[in-house]
N, C-alpha and C. Protein backbone atom coordinates (compact mmCIF):
# COMPACT_ATOMS: atom_id res chain seq x y z
N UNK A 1 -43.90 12.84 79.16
CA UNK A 1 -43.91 11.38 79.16
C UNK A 1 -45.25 10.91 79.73
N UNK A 2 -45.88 10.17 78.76
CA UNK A 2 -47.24 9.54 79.49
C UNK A 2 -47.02 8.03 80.12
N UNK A 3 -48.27 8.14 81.26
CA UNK A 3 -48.59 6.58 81.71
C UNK A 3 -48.00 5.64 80.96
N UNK A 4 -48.31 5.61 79.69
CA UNK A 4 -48.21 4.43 78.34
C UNK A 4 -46.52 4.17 78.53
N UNK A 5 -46.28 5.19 78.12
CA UNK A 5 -44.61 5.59 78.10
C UNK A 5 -43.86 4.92 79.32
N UNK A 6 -44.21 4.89 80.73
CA UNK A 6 -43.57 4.55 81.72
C UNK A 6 -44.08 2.93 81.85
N UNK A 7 -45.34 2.63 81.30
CA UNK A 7 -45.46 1.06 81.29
C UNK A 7 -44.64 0.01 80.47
N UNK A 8 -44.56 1.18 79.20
CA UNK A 8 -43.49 0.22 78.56
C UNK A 8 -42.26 0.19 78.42
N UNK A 9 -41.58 1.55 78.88
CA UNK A 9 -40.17 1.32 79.51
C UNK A 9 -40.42 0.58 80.56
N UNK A 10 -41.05 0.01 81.63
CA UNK A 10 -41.15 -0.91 82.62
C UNK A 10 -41.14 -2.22 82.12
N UNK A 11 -41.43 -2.48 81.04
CA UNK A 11 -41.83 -3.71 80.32
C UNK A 11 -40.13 -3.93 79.95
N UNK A 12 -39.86 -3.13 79.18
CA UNK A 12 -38.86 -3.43 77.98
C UNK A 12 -37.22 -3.35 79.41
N UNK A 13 -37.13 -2.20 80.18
CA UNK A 13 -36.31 -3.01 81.11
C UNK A 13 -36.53 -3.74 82.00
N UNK A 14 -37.54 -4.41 82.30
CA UNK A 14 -37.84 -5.69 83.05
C UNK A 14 -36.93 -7.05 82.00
N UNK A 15 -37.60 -6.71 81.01
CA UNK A 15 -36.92 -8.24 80.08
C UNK A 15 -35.86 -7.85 79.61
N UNK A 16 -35.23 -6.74 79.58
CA UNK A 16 -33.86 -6.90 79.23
C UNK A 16 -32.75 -7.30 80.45
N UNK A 17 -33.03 -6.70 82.41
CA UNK A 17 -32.63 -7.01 83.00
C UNK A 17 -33.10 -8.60 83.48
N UNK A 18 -33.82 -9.20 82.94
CA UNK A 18 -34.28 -10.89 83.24
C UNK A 18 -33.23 -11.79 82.36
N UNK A 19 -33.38 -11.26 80.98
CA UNK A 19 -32.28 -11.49 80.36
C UNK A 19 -30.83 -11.70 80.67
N UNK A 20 -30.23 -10.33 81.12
CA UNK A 20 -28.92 -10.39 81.70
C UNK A 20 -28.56 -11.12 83.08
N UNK A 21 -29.39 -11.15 83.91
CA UNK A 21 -29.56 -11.68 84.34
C UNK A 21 -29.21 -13.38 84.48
N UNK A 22 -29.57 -13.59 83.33
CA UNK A 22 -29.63 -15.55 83.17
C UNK A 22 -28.20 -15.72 82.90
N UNK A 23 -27.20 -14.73 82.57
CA UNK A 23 -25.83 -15.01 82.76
C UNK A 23 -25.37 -15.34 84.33
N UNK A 24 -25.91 -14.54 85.43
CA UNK A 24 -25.06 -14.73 86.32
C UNK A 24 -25.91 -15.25 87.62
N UNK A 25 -27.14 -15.76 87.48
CA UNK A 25 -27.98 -16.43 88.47
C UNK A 25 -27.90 -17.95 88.33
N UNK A 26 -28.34 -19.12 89.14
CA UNK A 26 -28.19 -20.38 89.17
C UNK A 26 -29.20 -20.80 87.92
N UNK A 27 -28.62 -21.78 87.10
CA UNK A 27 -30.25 -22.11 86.38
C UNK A 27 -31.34 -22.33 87.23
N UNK A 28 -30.77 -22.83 88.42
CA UNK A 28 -32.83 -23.02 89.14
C UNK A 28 -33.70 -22.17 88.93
N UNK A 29 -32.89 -20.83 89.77
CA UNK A 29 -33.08 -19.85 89.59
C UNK A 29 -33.76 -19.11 88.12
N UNK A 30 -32.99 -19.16 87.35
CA UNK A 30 -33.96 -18.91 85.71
C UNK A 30 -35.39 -19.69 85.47
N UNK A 31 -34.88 -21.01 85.90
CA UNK A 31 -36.30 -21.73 85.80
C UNK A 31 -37.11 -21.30 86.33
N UNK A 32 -36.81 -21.22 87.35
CA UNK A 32 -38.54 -20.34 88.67
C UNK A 32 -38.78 -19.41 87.81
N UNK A 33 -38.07 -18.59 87.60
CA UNK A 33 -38.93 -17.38 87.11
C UNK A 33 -39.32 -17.44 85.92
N UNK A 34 -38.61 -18.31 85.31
CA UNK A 34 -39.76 -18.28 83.85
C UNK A 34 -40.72 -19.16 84.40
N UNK A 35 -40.92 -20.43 85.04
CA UNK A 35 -41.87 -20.90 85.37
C UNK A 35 -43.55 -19.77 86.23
N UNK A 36 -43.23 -18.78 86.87
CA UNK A 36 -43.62 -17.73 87.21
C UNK A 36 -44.04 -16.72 86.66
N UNK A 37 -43.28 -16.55 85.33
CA UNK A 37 -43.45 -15.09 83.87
C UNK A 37 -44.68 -16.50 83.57
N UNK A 38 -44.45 -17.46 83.31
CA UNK A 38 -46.07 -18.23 82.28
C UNK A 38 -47.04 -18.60 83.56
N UNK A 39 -46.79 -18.90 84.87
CA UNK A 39 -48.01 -19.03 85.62
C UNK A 39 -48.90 -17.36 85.45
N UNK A 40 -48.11 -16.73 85.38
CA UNK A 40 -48.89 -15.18 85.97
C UNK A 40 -49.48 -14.64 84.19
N UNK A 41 -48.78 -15.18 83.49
CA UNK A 41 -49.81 -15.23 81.83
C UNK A 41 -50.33 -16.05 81.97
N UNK A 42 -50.72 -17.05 82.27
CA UNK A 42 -51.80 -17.96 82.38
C UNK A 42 -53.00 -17.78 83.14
N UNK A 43 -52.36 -17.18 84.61
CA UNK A 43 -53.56 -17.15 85.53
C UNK A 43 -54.34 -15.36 85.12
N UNK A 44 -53.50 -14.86 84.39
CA UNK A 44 -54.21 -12.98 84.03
C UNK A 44 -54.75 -13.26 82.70
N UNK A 45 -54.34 -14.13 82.12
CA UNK A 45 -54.72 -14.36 80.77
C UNK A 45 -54.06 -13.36 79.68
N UNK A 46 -53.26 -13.49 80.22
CA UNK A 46 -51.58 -12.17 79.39
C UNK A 46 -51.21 -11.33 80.40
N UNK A 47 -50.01 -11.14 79.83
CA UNK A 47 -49.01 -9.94 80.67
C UNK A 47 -49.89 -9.34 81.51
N UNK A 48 -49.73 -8.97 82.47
CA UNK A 48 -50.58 -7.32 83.04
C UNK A 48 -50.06 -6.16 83.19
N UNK A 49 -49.03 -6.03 82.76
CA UNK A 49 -47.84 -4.85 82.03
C UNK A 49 -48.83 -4.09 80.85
N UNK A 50 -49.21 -5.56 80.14
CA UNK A 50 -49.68 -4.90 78.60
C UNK A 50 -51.05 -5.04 78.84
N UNK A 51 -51.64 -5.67 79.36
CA UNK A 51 -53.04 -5.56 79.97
C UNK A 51 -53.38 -3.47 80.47
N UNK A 52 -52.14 -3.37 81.58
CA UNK A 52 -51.99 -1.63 82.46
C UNK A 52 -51.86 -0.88 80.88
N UNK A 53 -50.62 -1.16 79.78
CA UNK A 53 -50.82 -0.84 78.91
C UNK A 53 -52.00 -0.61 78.17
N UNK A 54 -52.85 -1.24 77.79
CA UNK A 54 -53.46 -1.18 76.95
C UNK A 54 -55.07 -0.30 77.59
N UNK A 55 -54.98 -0.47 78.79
CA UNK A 55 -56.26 0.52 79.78
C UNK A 55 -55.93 1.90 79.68
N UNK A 56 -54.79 2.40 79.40
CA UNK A 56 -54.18 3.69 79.38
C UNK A 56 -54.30 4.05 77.87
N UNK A 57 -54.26 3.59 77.25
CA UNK A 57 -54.44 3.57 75.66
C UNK A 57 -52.87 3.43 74.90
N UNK A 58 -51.89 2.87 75.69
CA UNK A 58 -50.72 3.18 75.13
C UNK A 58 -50.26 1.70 74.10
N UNK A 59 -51.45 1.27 73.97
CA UNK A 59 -51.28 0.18 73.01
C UNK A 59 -52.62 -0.07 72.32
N UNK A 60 -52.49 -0.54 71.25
CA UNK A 60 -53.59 -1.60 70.55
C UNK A 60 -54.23 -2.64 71.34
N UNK A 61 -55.61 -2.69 71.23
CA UNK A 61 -56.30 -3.44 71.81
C UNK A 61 -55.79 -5.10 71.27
N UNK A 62 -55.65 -5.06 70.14
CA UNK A 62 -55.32 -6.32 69.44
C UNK A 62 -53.83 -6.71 69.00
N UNK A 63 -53.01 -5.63 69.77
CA UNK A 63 -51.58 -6.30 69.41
C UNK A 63 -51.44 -7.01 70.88
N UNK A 64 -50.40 -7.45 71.12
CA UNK A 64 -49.32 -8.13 72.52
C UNK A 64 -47.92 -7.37 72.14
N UNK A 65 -47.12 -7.06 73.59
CA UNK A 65 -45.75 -6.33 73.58
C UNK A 65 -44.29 -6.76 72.37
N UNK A 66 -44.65 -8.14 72.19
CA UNK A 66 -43.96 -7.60 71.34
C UNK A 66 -44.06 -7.38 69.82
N UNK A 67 -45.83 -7.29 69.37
CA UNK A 67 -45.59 -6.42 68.02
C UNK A 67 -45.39 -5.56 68.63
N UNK A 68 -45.94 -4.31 69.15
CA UNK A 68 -45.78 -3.35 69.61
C UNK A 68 -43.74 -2.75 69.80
N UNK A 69 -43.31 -4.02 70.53
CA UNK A 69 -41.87 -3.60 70.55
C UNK A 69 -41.66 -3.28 69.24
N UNK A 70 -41.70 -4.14 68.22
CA UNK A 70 -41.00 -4.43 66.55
C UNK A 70 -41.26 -3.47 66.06
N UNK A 71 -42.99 -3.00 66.11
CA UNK A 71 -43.35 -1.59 65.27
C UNK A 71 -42.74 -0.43 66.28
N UNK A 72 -42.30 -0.26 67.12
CA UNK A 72 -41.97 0.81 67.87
C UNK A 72 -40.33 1.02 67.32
N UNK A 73 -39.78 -0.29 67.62
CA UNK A 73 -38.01 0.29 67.14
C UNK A 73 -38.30 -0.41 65.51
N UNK A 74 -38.88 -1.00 64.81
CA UNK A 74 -38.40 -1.23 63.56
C UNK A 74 -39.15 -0.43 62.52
N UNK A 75 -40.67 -0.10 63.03
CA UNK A 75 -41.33 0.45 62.08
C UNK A 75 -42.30 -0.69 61.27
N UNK A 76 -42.22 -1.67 61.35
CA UNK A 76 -42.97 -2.87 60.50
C UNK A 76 -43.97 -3.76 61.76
N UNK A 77 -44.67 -3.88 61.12
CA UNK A 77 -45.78 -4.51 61.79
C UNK A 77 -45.71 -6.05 61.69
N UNK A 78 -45.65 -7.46 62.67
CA UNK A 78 -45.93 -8.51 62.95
C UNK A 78 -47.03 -9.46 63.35
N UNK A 79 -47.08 -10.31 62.96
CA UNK A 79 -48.27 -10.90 63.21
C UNK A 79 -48.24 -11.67 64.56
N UNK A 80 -49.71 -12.21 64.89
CA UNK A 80 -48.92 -13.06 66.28
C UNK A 80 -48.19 -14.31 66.51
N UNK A 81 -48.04 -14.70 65.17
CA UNK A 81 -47.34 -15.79 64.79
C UNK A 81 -45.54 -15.57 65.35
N UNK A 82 -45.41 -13.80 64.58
CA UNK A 82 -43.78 -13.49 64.79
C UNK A 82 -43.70 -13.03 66.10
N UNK A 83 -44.85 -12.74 66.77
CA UNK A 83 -45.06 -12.27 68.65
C UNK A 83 -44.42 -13.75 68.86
N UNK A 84 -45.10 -14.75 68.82
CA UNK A 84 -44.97 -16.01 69.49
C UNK A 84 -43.34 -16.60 69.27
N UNK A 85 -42.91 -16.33 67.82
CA UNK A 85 -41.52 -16.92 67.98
C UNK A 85 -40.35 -16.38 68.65
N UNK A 86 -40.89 -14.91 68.58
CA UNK A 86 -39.75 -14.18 69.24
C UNK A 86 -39.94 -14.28 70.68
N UNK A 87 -40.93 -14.51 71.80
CA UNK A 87 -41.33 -14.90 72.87
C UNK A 87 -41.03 -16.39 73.01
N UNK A 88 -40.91 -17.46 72.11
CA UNK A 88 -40.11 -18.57 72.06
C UNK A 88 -38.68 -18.21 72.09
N UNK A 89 -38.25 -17.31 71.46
CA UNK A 89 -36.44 -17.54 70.94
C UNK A 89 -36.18 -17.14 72.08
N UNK A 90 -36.79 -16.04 72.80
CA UNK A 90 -36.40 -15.38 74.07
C UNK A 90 -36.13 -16.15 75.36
N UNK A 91 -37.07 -17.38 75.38
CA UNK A 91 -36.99 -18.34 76.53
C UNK A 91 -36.09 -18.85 76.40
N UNK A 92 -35.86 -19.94 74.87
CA UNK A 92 -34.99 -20.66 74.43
C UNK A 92 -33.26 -20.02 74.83
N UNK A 93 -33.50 -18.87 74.27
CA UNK A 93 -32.15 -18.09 74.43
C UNK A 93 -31.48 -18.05 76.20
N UNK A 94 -32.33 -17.56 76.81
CA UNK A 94 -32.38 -17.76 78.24
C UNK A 94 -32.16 -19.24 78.84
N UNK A 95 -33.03 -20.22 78.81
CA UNK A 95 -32.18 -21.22 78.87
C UNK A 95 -31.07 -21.91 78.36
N UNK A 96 -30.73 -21.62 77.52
CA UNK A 96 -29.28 -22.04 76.86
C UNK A 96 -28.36 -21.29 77.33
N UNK A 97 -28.25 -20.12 77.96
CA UNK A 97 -27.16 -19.13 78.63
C UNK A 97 -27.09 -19.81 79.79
N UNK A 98 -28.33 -19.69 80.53
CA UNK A 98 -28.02 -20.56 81.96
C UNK A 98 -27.67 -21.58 82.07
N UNK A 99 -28.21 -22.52 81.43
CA UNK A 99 -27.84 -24.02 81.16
C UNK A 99 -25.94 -23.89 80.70
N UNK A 100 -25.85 -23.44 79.61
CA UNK A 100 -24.27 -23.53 79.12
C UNK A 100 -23.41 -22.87 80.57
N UNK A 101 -23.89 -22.00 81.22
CA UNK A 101 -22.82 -21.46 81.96
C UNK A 101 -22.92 -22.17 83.35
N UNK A 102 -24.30 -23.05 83.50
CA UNK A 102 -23.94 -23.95 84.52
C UNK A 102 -23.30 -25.25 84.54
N UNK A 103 -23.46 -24.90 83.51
CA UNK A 103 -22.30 -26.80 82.68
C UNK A 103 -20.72 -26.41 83.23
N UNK A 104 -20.40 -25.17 82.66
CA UNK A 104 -19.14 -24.46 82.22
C UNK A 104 -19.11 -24.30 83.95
N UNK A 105 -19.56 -23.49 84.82
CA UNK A 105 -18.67 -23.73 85.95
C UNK A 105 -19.05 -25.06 87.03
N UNK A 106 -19.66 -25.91 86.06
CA UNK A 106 -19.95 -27.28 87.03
C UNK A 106 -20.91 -26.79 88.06
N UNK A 107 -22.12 -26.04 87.81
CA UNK A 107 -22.76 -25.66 89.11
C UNK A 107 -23.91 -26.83 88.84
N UNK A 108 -24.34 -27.10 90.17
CA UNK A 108 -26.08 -27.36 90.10
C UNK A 108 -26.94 -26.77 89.36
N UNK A 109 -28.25 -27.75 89.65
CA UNK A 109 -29.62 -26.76 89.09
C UNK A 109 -29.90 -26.45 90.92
């Protein structure tokens, strides 16, 4: 198993446990941290997961994680157009779990 290999299993269960996650944390809570996942792409100027990635050679200089995810489990290559929506649906999705399940047990933000 190389460097590459352990950055992006670090990657891929980071956002799947952030994910699960947004079921059973407060929405505030979801908010900060996505507010926090885009300060820290903003202020690195992308991930630094895929930044460590890509110094190791375990990625394309010119993709972002998730073509890389798509061509890794699907085999087909994306543009950054389909990076960007699926990094949209992902937020979107996340707030609508937290949001619906803080409606549903009457919690705060």
């Amino acid at each position: 198993m190389s460097g590459s290999d352990i950055v992006f299993g670090i990657h891929v269960i980071l956002l799947i446990v952030l994910i699960v996650l947004s079921f059973y944390v407060p929405l505030g809570l979801v908010i900060l941290v996505i507010l926090l996942h885009r300060m820290h792409l903003w202020y690195f100027d992308g991930c630094i997961l895929t930044k460590a990635d890509k110094n190791i050679g375990g990625m394309d200089k010119d993709s972002d994680f998730f073509q890389e995810i798509a061509y890794t489990f699907t085999g087909k290559e994306i543009g950054e157009r389909g990076s960007h929506i699926i990094d949209m649906f992902i937020l979107g999705f996340v707030l609508v779990v937290a949001l619906s399940i803080a409606m549903i047990k009457g919690r705060r933000i």
